[in-house]
C-alpha atoms as a PDB file:
ATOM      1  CA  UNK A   1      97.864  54.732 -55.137  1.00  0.00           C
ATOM      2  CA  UNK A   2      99.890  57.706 -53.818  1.00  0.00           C
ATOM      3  CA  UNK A   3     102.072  59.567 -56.086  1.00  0.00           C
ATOM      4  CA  UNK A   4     105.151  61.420 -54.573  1.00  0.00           C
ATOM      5  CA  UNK A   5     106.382  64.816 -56.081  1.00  0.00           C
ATOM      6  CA  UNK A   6     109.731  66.263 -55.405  1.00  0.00           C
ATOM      7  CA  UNK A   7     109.478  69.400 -53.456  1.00  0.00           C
ATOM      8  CA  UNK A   8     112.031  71.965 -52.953  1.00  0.00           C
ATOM      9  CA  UNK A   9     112.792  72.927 -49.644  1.00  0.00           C
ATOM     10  CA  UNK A  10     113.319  76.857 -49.506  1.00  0.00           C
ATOM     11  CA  UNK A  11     113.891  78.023 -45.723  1.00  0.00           C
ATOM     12  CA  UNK A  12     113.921  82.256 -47.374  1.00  0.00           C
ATOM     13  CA  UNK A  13     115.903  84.699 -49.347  1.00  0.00           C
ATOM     14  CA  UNK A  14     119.129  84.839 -48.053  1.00  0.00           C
ATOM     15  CA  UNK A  15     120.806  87.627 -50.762  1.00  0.00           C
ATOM     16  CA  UNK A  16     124.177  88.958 -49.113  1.00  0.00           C
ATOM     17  CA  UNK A  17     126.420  86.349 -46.912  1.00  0.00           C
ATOM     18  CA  UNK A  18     123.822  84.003 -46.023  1.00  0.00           C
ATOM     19  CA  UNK A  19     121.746  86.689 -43.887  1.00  0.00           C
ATOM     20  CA  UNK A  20     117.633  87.062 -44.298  1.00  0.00           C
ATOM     21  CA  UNK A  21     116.427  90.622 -45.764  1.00  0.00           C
ATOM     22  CA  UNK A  22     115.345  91.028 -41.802  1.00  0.00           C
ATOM     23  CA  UNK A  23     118.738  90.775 -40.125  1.00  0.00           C
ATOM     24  CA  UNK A  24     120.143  93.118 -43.367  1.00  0.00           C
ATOM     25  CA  UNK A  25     117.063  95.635 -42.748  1.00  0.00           C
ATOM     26  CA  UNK A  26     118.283  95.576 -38.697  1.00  0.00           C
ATOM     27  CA  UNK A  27     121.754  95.790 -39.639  1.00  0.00           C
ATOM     28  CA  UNK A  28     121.830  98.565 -41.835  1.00  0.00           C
ATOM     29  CA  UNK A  29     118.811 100.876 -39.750  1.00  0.00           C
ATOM     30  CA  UNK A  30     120.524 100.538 -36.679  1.00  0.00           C
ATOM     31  CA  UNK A  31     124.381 100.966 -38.494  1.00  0.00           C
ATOM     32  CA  UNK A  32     123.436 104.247 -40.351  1.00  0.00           C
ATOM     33  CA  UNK A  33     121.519 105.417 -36.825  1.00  0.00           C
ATOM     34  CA  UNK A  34     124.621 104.710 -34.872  1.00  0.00           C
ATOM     35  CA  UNK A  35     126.921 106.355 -37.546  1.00  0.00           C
ATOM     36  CA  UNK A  36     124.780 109.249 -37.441  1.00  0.00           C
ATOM     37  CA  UNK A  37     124.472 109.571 -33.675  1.00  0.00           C
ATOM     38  CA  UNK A  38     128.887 109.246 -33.988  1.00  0.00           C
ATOM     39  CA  UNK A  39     129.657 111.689 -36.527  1.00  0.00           C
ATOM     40  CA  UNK A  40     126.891 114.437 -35.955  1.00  0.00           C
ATOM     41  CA  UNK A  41     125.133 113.571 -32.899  1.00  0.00           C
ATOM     42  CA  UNK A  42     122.269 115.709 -31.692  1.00  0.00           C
ATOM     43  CA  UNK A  43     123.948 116.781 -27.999  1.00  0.00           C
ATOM     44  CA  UNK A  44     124.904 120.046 -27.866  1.00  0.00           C
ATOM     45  CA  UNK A  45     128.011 120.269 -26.924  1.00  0.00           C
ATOM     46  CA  UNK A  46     128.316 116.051 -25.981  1.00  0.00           C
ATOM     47  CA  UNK A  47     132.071 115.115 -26.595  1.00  0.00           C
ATOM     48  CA  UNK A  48     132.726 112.478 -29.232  1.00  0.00           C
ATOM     49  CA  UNK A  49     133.080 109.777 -26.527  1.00  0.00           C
ATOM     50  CA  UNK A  50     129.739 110.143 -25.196  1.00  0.00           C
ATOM     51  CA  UNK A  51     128.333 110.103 -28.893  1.00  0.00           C
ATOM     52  CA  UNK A  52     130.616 106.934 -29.289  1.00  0.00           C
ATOM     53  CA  UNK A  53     128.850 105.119 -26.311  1.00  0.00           C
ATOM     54  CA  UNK A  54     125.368 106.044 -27.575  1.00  0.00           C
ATOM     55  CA  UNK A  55     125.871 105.356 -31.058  1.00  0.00           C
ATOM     56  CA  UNK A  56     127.634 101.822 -30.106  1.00  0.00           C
ATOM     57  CA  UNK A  57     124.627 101.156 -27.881  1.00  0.00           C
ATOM     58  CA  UNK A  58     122.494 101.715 -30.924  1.00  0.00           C
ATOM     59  CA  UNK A  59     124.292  99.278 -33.053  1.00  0.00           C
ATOM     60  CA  UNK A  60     124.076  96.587 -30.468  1.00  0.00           C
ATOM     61  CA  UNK A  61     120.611  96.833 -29.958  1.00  0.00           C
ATOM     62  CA  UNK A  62     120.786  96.422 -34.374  1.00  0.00           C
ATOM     63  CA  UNK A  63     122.545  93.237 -33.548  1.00  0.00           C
ATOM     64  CA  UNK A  64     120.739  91.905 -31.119  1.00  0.00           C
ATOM     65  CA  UNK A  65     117.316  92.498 -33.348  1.00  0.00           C
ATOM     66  CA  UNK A  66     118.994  90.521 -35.805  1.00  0.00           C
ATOM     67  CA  UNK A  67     120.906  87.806 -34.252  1.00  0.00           C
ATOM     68  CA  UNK A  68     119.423  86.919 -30.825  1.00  0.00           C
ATOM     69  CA  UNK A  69     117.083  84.687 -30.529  1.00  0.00           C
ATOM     70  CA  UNK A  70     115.265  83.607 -26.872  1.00  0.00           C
ATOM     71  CA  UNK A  71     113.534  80.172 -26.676  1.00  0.00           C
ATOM     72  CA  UNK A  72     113.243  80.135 -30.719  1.00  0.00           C
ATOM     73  CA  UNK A  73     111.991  83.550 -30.887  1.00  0.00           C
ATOM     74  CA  UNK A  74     113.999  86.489 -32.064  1.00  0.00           C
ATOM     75  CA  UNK A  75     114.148  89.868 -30.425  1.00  0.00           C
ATOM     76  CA  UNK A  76     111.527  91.706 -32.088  1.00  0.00           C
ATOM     77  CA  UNK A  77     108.753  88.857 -31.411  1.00  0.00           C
ATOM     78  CA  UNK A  78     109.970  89.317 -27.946  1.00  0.00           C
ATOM     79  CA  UNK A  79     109.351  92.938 -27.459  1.00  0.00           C
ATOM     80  CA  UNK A  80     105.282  93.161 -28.151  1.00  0.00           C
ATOM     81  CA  UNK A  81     104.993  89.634 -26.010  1.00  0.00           C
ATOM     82  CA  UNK A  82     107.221  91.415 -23.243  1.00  0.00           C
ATOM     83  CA  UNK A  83     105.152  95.116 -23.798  1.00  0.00           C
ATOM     84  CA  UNK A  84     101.530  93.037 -23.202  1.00  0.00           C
ATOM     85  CA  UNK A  85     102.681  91.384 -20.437  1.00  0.00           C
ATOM     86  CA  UNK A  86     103.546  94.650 -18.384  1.00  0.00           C
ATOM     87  CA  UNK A  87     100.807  96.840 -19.991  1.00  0.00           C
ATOM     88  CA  UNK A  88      98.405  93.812 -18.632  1.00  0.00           C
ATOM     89  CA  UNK A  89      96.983  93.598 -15.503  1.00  0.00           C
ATOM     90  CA  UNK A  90      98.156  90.918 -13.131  1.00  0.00           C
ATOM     91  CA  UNK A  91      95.242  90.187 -11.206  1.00  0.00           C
ATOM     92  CA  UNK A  92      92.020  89.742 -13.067  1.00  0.00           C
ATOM     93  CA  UNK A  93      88.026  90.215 -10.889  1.00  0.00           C
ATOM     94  CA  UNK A  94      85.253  88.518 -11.987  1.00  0.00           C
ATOM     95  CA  UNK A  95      81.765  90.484 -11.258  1.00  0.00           C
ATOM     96  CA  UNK A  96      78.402  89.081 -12.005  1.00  0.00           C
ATOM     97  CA  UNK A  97      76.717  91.466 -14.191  1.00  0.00           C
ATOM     98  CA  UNK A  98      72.975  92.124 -13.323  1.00  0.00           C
ATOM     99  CA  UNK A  99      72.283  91.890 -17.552  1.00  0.00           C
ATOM    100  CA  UNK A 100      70.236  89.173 -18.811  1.00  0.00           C
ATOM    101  CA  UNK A 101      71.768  87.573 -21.418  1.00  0.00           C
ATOM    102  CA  UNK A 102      70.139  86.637 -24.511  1.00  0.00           C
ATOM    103  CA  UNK A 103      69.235  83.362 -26.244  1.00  0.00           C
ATOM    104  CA  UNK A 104      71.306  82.391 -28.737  1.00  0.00           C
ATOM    105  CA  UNK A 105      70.059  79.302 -31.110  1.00  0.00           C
ATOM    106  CA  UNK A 106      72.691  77.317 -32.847  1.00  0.00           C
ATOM    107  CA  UNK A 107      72.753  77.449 -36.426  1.00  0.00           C
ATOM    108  CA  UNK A 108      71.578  74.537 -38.293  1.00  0.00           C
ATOM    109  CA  UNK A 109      74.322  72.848 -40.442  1.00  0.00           C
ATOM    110  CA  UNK A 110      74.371  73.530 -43.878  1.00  0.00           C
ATOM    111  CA  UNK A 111      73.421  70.447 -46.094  1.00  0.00           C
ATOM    112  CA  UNK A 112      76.004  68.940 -47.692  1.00  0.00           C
ATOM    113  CA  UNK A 113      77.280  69.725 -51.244  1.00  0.00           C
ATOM    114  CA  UNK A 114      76.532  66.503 -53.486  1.00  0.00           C
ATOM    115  CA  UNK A 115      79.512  66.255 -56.149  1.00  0.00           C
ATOM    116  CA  UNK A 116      78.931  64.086 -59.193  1.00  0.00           C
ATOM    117  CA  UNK A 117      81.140  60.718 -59.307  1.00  0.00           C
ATOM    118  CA  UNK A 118      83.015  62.077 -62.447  1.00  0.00           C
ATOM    119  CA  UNK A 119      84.220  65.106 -61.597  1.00  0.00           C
ATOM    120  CA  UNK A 120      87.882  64.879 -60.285  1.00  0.00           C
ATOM    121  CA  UNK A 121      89.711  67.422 -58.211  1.00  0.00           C
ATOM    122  CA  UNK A 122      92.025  70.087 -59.958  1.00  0.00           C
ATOM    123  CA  UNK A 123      95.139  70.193 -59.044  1.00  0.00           C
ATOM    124  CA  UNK A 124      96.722  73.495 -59.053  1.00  0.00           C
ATOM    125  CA  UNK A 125     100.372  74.409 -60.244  1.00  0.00           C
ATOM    126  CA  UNK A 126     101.817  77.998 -60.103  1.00  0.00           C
ATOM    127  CA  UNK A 127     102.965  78.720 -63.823  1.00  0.00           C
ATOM    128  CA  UNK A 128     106.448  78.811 -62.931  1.00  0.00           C
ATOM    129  CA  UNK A 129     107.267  75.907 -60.102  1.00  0.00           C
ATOM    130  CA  UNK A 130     110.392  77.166 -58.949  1.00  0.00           C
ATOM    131  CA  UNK A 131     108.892  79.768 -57.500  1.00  0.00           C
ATOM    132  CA  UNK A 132     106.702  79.784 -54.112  1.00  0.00           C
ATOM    133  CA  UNK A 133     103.878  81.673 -54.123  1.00  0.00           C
ATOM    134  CA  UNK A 134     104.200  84.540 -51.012  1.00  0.00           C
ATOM    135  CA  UNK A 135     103.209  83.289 -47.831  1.00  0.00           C
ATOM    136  CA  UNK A 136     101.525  85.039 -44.900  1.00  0.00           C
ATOM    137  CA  UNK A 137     104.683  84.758 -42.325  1.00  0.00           C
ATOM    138  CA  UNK A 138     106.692  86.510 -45.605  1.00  0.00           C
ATOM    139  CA  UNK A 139     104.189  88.971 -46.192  1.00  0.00           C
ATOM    140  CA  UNK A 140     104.210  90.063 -42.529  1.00  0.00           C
ATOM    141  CA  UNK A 141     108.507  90.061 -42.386  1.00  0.00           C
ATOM    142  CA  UNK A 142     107.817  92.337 -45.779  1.00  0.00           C
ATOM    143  CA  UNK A 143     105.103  94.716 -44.424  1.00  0.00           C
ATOM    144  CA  UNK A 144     107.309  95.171 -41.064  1.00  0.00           C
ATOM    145  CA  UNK A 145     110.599  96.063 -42.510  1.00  0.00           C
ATOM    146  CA  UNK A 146     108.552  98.594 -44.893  1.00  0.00           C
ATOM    147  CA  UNK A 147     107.103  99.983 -41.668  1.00  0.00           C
ATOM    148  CA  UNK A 148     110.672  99.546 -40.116  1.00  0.00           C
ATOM    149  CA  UNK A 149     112.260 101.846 -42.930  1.00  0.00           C
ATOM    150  CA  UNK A 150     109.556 104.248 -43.153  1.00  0.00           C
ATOM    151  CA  UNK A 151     110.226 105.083 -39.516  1.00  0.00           C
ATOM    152  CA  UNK A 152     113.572 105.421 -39.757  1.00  0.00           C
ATOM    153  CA  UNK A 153     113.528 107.304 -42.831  1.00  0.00           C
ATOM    154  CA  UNK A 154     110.817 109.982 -40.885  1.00  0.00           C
ATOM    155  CA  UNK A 155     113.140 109.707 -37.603  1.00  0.00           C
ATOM    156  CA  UNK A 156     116.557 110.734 -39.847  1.00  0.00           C
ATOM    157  CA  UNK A 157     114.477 113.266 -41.530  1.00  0.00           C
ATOM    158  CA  UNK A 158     113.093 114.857 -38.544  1.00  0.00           C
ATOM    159  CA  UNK A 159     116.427 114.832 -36.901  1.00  0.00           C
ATOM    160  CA  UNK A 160     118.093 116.219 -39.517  1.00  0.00           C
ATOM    161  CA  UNK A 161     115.336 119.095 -39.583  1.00  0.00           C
ATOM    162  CA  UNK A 162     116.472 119.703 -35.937  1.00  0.00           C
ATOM    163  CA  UNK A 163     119.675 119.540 -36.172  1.00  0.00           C
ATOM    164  CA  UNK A 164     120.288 122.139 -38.919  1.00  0.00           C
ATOM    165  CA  UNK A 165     117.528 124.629 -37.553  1.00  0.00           C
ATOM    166  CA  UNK A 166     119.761 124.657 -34.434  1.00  0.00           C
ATOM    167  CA  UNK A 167     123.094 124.776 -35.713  1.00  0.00           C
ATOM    168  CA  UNK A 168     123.093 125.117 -39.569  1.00  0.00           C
ATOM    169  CA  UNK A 169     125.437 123.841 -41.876  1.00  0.00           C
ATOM    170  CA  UNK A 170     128.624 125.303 -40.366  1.00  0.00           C
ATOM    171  CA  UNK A 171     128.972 122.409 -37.800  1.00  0.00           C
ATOM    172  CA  UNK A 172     128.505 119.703 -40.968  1.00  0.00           C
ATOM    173  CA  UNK A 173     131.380 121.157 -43.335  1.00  0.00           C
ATOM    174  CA  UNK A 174     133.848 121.918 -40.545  1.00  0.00           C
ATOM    175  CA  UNK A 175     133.453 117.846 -39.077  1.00  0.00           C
ATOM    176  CA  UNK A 176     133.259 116.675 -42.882  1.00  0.00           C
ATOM    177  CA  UNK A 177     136.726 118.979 -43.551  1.00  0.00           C
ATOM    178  CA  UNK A 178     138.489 117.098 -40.407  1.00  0.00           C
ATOM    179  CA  UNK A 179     137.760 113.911 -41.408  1.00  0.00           C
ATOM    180  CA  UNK A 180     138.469 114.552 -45.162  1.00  0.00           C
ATOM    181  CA  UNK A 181     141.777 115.522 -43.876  1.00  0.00           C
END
């Protein structure tokens, strides 16, 4: 006799508008970068049109990590799929090699575990059963957006360590006095 049990069908976090933590990571990296690249970009002398281009550019390429998708796929399972497949080679040679190989046996199957008639299978519940434990695909969206923002955070940093060893603070109060005006 099967028993059903009601499961609850979660399909992810969705916290602001309906959007996964991914496409808010991807929105807001690539928003603050293009921001950034607008207001104090690091050309020399670049006029505020060719810092609008760039940082535009930048927050496309946000929006298109977290809204396109390509045969099911999004964007950023794309790009190491895409990077293998030109890092590859195209052609692959097969040479016999002159080494002997050696003999391998087979293992011989373990013998079987004998389970006493009376002992029934636990079933196991989480203590709290609205709650799904983590899986692996969420662990791996979790671990990549850490890696994501530590990146970004090093890239601003370093940028900003660049960009006021070469021109100071002068540059920063006289652009943040225009546009407080």
């Amino acid at each position: 006799m099967q028993i059903r049990f009601p499961r609850k069908i979660r399909l992810g976090f969705r916290p602001v508008y309906g959007l996964t933590i991914r496409q808010l990571v991807y929105l807001a990296l690539f928003g603050v970068a293009g921001g950034l690249m607008i207001l104090a970009g690091p050309f020399q002398g670049a006029s505020i049109l060719v810092r609008a281009l760039i940082g535009v550019a930048i927050m496309v390429a946000g929006l298109a990590l977290a809204f396109l998708r390509v045969a099911g796929l999004s964007v950023d399972e794309w790009l190491p799929i895409a990077i293998r497949y030109f890092v590859r080679p195209r052609k692959r040679v097969w040479r016999k090699r002159e080494a002997t190989r050696p003999i391998v046996k087979a293992p011989s199957p373990p013998a079987p575990a004998v389970q006493p008639a009376d002992v029934k299978p636990r079933i196991k519940f989480s203590p709290n059963p609205d709650i799904a434990p983590i899986t692996q695909d969420q662990r791996r969206v979790v671990t990549s957006a850490i890696i994501a923002i530590d990146a970004f955070i090093l890239l601003v940093l370093g940028g900003a360590t660049l960009y006021f060893r070469e021109r100071g603070f002068a540059e920063v109060r006289i652009t943040l006095e225009q546009l407080l005006r």
